[in-house]
Protein backbone atom coordinates (compact mmCIF):
# COMPACT_ATOMS: atom_id res chain seq x y z
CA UNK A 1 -42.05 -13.33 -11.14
CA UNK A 2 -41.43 -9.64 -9.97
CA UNK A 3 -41.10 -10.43 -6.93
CA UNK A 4 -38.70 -13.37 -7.09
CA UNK A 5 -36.54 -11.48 -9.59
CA UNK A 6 -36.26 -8.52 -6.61
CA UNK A 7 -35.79 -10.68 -3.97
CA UNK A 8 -32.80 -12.70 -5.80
CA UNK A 9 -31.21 -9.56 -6.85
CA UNK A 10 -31.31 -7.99 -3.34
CA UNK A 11 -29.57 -11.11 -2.35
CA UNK A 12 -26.84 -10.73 -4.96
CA UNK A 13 -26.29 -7.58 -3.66
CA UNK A 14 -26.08 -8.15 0.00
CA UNK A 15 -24.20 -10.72 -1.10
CA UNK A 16 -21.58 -9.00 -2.92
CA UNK A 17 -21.39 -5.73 -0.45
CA UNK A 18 -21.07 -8.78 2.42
CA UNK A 19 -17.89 -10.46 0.45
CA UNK A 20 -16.40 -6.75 -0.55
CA UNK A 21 -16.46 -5.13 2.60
CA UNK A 22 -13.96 -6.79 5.04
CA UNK A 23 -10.87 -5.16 5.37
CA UNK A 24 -7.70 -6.29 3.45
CA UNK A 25 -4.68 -4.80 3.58
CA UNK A 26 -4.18 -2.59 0.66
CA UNK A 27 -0.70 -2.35 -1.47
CA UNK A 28 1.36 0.28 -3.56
CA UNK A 29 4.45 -0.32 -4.84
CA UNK A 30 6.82 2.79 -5.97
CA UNK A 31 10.44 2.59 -7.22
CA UNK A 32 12.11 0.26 -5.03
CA UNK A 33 9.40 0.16 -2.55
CA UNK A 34 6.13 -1.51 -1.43
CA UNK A 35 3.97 0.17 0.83
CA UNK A 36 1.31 -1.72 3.02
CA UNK A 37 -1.48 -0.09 5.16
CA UNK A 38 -3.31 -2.65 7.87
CA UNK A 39 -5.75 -2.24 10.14
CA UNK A 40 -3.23 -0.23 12.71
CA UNK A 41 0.20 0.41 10.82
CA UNK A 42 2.38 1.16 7.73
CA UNK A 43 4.66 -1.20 6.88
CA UNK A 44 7.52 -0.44 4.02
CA UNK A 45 9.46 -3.56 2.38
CA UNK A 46 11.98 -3.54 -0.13
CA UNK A 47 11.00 -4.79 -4.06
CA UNK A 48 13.61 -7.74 -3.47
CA UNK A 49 14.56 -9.28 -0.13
CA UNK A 50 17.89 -9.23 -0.93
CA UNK A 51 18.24 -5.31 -1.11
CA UNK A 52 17.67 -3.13 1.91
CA UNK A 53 15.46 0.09 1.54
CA UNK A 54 17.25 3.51 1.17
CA UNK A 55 15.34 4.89 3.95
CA UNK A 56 14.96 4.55 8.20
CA UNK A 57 11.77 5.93 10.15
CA UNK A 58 12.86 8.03 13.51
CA UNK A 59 9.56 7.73 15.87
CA UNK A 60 11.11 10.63 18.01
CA UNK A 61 10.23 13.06 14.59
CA UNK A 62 8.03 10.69 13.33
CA UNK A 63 10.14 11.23 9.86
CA UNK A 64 11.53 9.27 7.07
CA UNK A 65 15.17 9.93 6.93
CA UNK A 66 17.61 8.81 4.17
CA UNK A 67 19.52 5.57 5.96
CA UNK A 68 18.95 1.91 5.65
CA UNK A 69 16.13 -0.71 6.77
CA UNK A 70 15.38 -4.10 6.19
CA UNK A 71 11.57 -3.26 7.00
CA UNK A 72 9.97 -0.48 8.57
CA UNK A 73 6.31 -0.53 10.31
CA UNK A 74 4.82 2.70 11.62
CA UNK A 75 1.84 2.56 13.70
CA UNK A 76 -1.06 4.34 12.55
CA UNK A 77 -4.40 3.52 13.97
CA UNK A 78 -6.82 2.37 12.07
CA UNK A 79 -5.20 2.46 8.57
CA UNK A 80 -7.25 1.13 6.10
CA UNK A 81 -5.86 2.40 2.87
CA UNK A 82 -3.04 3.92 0.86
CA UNK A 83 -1.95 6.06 -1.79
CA UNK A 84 1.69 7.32 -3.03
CA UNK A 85 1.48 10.29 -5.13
CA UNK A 86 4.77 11.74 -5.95
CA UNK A 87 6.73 11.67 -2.69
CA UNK A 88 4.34 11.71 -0.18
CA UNK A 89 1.84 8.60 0.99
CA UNK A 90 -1.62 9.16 2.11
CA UNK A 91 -2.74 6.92 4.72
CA UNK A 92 -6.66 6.83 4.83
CA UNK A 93 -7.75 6.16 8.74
CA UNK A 94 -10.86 4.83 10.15
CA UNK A 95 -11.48 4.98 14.06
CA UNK A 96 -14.42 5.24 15.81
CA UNK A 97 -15.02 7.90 18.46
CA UNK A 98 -17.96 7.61 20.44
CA UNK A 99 -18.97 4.59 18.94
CA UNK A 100 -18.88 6.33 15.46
CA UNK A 101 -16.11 5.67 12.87
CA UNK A 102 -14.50 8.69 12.18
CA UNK A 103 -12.43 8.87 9.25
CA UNK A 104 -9.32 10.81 8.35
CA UNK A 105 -5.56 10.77 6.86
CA UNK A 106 -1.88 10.80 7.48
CA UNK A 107 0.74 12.24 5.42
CA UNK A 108 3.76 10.91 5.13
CA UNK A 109 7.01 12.74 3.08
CA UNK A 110 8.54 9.71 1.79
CA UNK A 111 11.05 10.78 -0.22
CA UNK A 112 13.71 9.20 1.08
CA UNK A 113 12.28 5.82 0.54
CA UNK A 114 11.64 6.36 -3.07
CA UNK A 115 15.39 7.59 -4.83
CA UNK A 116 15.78 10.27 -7.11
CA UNK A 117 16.32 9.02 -11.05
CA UNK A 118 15.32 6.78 -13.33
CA UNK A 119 13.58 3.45 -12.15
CA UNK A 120 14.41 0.41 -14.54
CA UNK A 121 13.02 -3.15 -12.98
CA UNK A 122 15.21 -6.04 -12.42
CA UNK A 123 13.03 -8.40 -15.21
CA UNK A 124 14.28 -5.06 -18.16
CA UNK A 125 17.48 -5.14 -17.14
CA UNK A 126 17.41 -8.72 -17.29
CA UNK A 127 16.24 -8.24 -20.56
CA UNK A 128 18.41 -5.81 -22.02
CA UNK A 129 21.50 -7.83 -20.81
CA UNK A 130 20.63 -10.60 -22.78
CA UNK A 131 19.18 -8.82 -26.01
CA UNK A 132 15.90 -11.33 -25.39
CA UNK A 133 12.15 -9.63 -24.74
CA UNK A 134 11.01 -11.74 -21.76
CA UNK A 135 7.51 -13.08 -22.47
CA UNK A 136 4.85 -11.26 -19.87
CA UNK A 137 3.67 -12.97 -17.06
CA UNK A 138 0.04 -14.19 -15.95
């Protein structure tokens, strides 16, 4: 009975390492931004597709500079993850060297991309307009 209850839980956890470990793209969103890391860039989309982002990337400086974009997609090899903590993201990188995955980060100042004041999302305002407390979503 040992034995059968080892073997089945060394298969549940192969099996759960196995489902967990493939790469998806991971997703922040900040202000009026959403920030996406893939295997080999950084894209940056606007909350609403009807609004443009307050920001443009120059590749020449490799900067964020205050402008407008409908999109913007930096390449950064091997991005697997990333974080936005205050005004700067951090892009976590995986590439192999020598046949051994070497990982690292990039640092972005994205200020520009996320304006100065108070945030208030579209569904509040929607709310406070019409004096009604929408019900939350599932």
């Amino acid at each position: 009975m040992k034995k059968l209850f080892l073997t089945f839980s060394l298969a549940m956890i192969g099996s759960l390492l196995a489902i967990t470990a493939h790469a998806d793209p991971m997703v922040v969103f900040k202000e009026r931004a959403v920030f996406l890391a893939t295997n080999n860039s950084l894209t940056i989309l606007p909350d609403s597709p009807s609004e443009a982002l307050t920001c443009s990337y120059d590749p020449a400086t490799d900067a964020f500079l205050p402008g407008s974009a409908a999109s913007i997609q930096v390449p950064v090899p091997g991005a697997m993850d990333i974080k936005v903590i205050g005004k700067h993201a951090y892009i976590a990188t995986s590439t192999p060297v020598n046949d051994v995955p070497t990982t690292g980060y990039v640092k972005y100042d994205v200020s520009a991309c996320v304006p100065a004041g108070p945030f208030t999302p579209r569904i509040a305002i929607h709310s406070c307009q019409c004096k009604e407390i929408p019900p939350p979503h599932k």
